[in-house]
Each structure stands twice: as C-alpha cells, then as structure tokens.
C-alpha atoms as a PDB file:
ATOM      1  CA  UNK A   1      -2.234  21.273  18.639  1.00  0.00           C
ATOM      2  CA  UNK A   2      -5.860  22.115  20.788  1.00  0.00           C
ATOM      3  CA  UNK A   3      -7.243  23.804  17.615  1.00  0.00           C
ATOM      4  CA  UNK A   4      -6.188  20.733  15.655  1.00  0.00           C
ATOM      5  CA  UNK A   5      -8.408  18.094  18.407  1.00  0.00           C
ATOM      6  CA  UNK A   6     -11.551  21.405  18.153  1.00  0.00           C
ATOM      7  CA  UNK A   7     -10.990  20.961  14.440  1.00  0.00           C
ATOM      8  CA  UNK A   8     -11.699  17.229  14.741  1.00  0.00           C
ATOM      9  CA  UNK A   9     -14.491  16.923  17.220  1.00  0.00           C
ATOM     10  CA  UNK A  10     -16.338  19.455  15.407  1.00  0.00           C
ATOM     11  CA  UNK A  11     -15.738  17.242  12.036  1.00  0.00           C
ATOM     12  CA  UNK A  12     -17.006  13.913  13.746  1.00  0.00           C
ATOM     13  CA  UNK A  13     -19.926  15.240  15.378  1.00  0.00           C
ATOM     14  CA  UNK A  14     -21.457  16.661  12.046  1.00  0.00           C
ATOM     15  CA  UNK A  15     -20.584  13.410  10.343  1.00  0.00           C
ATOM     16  CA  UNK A  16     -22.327  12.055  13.247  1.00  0.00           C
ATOM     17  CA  UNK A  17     -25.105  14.223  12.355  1.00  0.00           C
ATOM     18  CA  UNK A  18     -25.401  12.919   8.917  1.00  0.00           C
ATOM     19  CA  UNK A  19     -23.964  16.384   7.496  1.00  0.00           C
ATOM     20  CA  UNK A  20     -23.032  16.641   4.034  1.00  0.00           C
ATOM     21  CA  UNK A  21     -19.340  18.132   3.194  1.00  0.00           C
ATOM     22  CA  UNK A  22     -21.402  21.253   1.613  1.00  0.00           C
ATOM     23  CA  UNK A  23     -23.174  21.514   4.917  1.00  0.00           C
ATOM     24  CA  UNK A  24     -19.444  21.198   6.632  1.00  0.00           C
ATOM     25  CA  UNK A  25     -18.104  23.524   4.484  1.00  0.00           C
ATOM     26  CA  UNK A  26     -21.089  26.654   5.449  1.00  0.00           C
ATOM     27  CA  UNK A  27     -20.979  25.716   9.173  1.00  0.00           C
ATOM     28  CA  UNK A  28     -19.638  27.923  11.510  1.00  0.00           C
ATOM     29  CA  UNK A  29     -19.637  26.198  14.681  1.00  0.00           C
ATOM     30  CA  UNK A  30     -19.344  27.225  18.412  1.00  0.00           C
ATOM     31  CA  UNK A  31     -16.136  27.426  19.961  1.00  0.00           C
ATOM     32  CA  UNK A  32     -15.682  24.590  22.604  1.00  0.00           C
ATOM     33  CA  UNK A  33     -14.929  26.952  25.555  1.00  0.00           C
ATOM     34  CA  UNK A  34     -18.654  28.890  24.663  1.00  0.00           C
ATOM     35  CA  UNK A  35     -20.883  25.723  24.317  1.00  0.00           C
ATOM     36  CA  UNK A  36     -18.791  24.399  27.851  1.00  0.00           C
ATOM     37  CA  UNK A  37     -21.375  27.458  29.318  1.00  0.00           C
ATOM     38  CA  UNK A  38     -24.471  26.099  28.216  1.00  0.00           C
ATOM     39  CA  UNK A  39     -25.148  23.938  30.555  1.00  0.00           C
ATOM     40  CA  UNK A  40     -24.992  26.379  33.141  1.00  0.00           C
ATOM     41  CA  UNK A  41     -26.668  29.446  31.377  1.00  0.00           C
ATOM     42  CA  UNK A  42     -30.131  28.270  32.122  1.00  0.00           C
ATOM     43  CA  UNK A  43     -29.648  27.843  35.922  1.00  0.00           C
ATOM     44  CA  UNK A  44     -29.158  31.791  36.014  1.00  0.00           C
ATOM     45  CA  UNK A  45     -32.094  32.457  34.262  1.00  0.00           C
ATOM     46  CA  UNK A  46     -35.044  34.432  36.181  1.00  0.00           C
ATOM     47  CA  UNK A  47     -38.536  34.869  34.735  1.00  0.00           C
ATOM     48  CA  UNK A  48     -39.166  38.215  33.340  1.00  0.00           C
ATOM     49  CA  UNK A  49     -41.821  40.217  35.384  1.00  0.00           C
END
C-alpha cells in the first residue's frame, strides 16, 4: 500500500507542476526515502581546498 501513496504524491506534485501526461510518462522521479536526505546533505558539505 506505501508504493501506492509514493505513486500518488509523485502524480499530484507534477500536476502541480503543470506537467503534461507525456512529461509524466518520461519522468523518473526520486524515491521518497532519497529526497527525505536533501535537506540534510548540504549541512555536511565542506569547501574544497
């Protein structure tokens, strides 16, 4: 049933998004779990010497 709910959040925020059902169809969106990381990612970031 989870994949179902991913399914549908990904649907509504591309509709959000103003994404055609060609666009839909050639998407290949992030899993939830990754894009949960992203806000943290940068904060371990250090500047390259």
């Amino acid at each position: 049933m989870t994949q179902f709910f991913d399914n549908i959040v990904i649907i509504l925020d591309m509709m959000h998004a103003g994404a055609s059902y060609p666009m839909l169809q050639g998407a290949v969106p992030i899993h939830p779990t990754v894009s949960e990381l992203i806000p943290t990612v940068p904060g371990d970031l250090k500047p390259v010497p």
